[in-house]
N, C-alpha and C. Protein backbone atom coordinates (compact mmCIF):
# COMPACT_ATOMS: atom_id res chain seq x y z
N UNK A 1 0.83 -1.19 0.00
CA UNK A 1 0.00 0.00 0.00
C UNK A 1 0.88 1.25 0.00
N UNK A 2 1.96 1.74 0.82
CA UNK A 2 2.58 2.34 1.01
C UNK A 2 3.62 2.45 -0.24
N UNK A 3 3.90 1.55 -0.90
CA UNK A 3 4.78 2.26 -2.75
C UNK A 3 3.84 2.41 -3.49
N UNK A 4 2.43 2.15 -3.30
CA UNK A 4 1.82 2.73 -4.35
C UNK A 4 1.54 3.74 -4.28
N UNK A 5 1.43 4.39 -2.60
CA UNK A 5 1.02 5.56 -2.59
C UNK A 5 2.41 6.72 -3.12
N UNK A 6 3.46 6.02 -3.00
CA UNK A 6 5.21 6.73 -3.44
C UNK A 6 5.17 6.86 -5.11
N UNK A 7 4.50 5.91 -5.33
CA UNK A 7 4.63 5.67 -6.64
C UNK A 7 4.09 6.76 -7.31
N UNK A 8 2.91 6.88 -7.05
CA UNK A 8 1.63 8.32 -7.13
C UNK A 8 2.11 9.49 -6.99
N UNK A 9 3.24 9.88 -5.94
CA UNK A 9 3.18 11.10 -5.83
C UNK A 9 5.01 11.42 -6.67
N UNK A 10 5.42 10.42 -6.50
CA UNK A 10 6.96 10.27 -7.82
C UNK A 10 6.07 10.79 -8.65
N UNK A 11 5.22 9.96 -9.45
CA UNK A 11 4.35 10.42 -10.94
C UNK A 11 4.04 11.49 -10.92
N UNK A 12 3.19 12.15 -9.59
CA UNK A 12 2.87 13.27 -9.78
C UNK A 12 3.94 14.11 -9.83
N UNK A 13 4.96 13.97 -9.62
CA UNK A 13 5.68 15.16 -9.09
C UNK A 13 6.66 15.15 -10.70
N UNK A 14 6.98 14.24 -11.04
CA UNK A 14 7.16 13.95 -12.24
C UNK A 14 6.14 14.56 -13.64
N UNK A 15 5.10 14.07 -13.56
CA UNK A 15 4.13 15.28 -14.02
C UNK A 15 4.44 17.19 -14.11
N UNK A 16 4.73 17.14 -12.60
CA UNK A 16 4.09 18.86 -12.42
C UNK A 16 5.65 19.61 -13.14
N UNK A 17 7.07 18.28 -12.82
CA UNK A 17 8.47 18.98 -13.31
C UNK A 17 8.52 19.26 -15.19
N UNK A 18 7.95 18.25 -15.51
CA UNK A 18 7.59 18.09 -16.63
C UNK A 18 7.30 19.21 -17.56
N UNK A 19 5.64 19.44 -16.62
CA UNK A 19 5.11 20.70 -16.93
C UNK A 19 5.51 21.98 -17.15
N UNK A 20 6.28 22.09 -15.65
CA UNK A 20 6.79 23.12 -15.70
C UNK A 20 8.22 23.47 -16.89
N UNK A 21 9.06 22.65 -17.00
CA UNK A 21 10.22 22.75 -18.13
C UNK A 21 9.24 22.62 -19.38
N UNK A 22 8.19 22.35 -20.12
CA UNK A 22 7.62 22.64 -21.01
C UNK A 22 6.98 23.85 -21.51
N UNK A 23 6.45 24.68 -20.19
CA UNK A 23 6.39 25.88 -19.82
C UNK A 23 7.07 26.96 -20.07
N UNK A 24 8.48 26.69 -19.77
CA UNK A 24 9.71 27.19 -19.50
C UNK A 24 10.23 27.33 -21.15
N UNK A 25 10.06 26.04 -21.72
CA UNK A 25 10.64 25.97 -22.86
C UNK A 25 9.40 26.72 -24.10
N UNK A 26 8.81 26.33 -24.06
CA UNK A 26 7.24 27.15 -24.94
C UNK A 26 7.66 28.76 -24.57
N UNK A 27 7.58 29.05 -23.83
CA UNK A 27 7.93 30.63 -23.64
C UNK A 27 9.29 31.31 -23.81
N UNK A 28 9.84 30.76 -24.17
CA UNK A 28 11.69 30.98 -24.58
C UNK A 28 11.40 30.91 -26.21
N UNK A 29 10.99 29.46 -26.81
CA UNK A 29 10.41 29.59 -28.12
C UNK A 29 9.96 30.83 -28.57
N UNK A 30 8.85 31.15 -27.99
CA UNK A 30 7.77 32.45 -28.24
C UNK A 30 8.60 33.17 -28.48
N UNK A 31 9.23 33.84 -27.34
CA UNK A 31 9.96 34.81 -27.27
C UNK A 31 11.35 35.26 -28.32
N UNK A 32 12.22 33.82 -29.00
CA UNK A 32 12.94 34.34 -29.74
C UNK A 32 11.94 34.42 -31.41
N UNK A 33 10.83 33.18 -31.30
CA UNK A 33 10.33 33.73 -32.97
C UNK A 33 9.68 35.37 -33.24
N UNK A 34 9.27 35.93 -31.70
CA UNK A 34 8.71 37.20 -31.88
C UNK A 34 9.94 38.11 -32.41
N UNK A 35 10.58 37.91 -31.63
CA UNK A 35 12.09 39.01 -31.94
C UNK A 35 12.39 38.57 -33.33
N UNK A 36 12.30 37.52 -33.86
CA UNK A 36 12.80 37.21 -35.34
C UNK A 36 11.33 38.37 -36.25
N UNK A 37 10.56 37.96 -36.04
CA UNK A 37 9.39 38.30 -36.77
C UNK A 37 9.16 40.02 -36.52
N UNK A 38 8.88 40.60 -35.85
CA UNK A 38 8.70 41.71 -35.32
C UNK A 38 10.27 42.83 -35.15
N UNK A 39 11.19 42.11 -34.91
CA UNK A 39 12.47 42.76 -34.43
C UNK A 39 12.16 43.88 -33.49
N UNK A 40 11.83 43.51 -32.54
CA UNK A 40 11.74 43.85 -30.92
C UNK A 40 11.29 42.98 -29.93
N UNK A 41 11.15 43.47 -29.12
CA UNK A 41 11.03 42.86 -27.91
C UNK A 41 9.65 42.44 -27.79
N UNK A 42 9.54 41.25 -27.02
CA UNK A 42 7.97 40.83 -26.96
C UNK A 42 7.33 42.03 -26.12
N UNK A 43 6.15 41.51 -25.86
CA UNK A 43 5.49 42.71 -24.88
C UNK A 43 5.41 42.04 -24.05
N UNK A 44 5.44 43.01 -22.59
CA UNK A 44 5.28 41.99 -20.94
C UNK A 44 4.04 41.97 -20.80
């Protein structure tokens, strides 16, 4: 009972790191095709 419940929250936590570096990476993307396209700075 007790590794499944480890198991669950590894996954989850695995999940949320995931998320977040996808996050991280999607918005770095954005940010250099705007500067290619536009030649300035994104907007905050």
């Amino acid at each position: 009972m007790d590794t499944d419940i480890v198991r669950r929250l590894i996954w989850g936590g695995m999940l949320a790191a995931t998320g977040a570096l996808a996050t991280v990476a999607a918005h770095r993307v954005s940010e250099v095709l705007y500067r290619r396209v536009f030649n300035e700075e994104p907007p905050e």
